[in-house]
Protein backbone atom coordinates (compact mmCIF):
# COMPACT_ATOMS: atom_id res chain seq x y z
CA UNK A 1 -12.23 -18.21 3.32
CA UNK A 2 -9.71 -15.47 3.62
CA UNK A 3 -7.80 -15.08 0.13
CA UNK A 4 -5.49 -12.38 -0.16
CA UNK A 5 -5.00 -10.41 -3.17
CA UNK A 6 -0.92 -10.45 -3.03
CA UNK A 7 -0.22 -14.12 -2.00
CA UNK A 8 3.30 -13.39 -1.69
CA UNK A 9 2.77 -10.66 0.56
CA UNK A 10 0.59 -12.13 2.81
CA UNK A 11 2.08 -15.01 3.99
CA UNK A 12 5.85 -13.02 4.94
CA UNK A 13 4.42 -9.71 6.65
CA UNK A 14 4.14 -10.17 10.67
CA UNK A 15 1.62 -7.62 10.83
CA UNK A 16 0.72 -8.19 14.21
CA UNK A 17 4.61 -8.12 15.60
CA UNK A 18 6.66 -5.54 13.31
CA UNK A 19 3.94 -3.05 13.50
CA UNK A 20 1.93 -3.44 16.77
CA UNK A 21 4.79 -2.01 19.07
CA UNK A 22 5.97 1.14 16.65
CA UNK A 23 2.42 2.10 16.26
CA UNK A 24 1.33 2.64 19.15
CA UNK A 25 4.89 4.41 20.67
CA UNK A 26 5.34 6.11 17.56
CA UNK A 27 2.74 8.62 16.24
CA UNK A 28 1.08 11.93 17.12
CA UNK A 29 -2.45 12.75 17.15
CA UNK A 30 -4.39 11.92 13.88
CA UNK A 31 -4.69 15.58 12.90
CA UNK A 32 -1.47 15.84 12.66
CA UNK A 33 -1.71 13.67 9.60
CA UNK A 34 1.63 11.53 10.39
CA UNK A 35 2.05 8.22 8.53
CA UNK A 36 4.61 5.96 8.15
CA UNK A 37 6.55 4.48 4.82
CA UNK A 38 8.24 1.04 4.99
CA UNK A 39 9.98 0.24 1.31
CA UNK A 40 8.95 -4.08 1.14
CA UNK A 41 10.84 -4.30 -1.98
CA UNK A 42 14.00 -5.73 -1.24
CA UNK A 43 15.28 -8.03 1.02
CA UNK A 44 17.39 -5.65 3.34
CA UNK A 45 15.87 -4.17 6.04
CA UNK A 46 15.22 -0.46 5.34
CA UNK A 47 14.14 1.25 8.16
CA UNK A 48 10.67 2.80 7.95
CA UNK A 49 10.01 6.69 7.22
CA UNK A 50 7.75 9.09 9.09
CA UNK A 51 5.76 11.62 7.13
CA UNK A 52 4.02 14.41 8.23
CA UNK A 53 1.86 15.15 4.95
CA UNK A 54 1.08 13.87 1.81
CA UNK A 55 3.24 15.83 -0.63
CA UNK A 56 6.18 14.70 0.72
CA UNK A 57 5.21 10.84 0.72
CA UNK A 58 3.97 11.34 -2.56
CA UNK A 59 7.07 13.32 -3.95
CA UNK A 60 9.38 10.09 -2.62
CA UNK A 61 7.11 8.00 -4.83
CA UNK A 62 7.08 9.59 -7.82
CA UNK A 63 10.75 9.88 -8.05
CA UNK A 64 10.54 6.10 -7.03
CA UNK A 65 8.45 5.34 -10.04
CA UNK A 66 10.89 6.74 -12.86
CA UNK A 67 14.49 4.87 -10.60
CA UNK A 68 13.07 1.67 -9.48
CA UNK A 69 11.07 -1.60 -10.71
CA UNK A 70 7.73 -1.54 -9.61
CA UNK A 71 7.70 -2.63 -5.77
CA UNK A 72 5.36 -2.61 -3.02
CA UNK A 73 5.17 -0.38 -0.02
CA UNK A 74 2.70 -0.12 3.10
CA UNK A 75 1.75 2.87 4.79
CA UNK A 76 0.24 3.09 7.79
CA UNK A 77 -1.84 5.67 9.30
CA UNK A 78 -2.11 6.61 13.14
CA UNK A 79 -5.99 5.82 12.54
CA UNK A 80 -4.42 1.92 12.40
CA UNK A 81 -5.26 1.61 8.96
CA UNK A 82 -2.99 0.72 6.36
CA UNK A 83 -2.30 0.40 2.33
CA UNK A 84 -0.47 -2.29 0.72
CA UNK A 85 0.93 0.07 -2.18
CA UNK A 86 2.12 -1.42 -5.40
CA UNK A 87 4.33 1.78 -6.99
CA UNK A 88 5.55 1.80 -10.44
CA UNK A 89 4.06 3.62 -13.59
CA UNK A 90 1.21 1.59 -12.77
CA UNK A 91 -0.19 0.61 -9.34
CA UNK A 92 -2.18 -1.34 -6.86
CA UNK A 93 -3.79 -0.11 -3.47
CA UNK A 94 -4.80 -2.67 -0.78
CA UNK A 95 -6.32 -1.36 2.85
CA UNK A 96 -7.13 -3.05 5.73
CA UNK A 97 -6.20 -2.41 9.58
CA UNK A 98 -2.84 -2.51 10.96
CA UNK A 99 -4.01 -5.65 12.98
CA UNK A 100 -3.84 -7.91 10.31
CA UNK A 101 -7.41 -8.70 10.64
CA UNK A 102 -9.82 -8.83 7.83
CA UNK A 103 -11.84 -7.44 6.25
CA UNK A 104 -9.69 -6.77 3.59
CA UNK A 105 -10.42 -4.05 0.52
CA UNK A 106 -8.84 -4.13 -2.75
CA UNK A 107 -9.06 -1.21 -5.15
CA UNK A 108 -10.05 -2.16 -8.50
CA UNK A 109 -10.22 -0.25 -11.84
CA UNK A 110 -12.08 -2.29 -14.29
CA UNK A 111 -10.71 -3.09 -17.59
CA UNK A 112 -12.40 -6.09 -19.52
CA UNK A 113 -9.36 -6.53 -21.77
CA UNK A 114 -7.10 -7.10 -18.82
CA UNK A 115 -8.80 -10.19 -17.16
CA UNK A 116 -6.60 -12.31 -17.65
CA UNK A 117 -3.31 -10.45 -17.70
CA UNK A 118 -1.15 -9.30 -14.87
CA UNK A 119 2.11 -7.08 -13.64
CA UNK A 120 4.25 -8.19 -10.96
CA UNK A 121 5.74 -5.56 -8.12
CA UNK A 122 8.92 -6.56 -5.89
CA UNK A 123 8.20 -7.38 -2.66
CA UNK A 124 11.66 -8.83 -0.81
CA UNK A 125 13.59 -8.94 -4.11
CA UNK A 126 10.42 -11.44 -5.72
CA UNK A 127 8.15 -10.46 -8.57
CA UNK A 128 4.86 -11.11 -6.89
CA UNK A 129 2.48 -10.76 -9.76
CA UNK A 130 -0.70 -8.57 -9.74
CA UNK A 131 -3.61 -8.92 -12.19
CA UNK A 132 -4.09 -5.93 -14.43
CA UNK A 133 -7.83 -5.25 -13.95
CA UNK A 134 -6.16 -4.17 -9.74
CA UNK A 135 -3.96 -2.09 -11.76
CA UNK A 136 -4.34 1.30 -12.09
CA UNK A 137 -2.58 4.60 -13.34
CA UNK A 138 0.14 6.19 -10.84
CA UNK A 139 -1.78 9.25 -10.40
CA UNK A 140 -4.92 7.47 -9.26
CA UNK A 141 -2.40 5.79 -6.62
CA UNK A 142 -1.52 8.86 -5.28
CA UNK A 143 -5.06 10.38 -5.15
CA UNK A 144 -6.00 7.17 -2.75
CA UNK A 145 -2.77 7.93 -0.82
CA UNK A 146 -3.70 11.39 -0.48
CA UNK A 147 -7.28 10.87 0.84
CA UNK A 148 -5.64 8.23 2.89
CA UNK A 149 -3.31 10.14 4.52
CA UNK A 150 -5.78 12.71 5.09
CA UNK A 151 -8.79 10.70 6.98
CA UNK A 152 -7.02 6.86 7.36
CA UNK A 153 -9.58 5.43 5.53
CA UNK A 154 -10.54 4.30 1.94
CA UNK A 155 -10.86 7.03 -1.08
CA UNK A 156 -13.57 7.00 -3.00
CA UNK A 157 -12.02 7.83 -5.82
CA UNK A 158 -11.78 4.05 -6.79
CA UNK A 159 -14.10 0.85 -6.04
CA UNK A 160 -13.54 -1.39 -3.50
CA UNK A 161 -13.30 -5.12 -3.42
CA UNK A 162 -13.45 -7.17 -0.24
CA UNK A 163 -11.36 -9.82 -0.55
């Protein structure tokens, strides 16, 4: 049975109706490297954000990191791939496609002492917590958003766990 890794998140995202239409109007070709931002931590509607490369995605992050609570983002590719980012000093990384369909990865960076701990990002203007071990470092975030934005698909700078 499905379980997803941000229960909180799963349940309130209408994959299949907020993103289905803007996806397929909105990008270029792949190559092109275009993704697009949507900010899930509050409750207001912020409109989403077209990139065109990495640096500047990433550059809106970091300066999110050091301003903000911890939240979560998605960005989607024009491969129809997407991450569920957590962003604060430390992060989470889920991908999957933008259908809503599983399978589902989670990125995981193993720390024994941190089974049974956890950190929560916003998502709507709720704490939805994360467990630590799904945690990592910032900069490992944004070398799996990087690679992401690059090819659509999963870095393998990280394991993957298919939840």
């Amino acid at each position: 049975m499905w379980k997803p890794a941000f229960p909180n998140v799963a349940g309130r995202v209408n994959l299949k109706g907020c993103f289905a239409g803007w996806l397929r109007d909105s990008f270029h070709r792949f190559a092109e490297v275009t993704v697009r931002f949507m900010d899930l931590g509050s409750r207001s509607n912020s409109e989403p954000k077209n990139f065109s490369d990495s640096t500047a995605l990433l550059d809106c992050l970091r300066t999110a990191v050091v301003t903000r609570p911890p939240f979560f983002c998605e960005i989607t590719s024009s491969a129809a791939t997407k991450l569920l980012v957590g962003v604060g000093q430390f992060g989470c990384v889920q991908y999957s496609t933008t259908d809503g369909e599983p399978p589902y990865w989670l990125a995981v960076y193993r720390n024994d002492a941190w089974e049974t701990d956890e950190l929560s990002f916003l998502f709507e203007g709720e704490a939805t917590p994360v467990a630590l071990k799904n945690t990592m470092p910032f900069e490992i975030v944004e070398l799996v958003i990087r690679h992401f934005c690059a090819t659509g698909e999963r870095s393998a700078d990280v394991s993957w766990e298919q939840i």
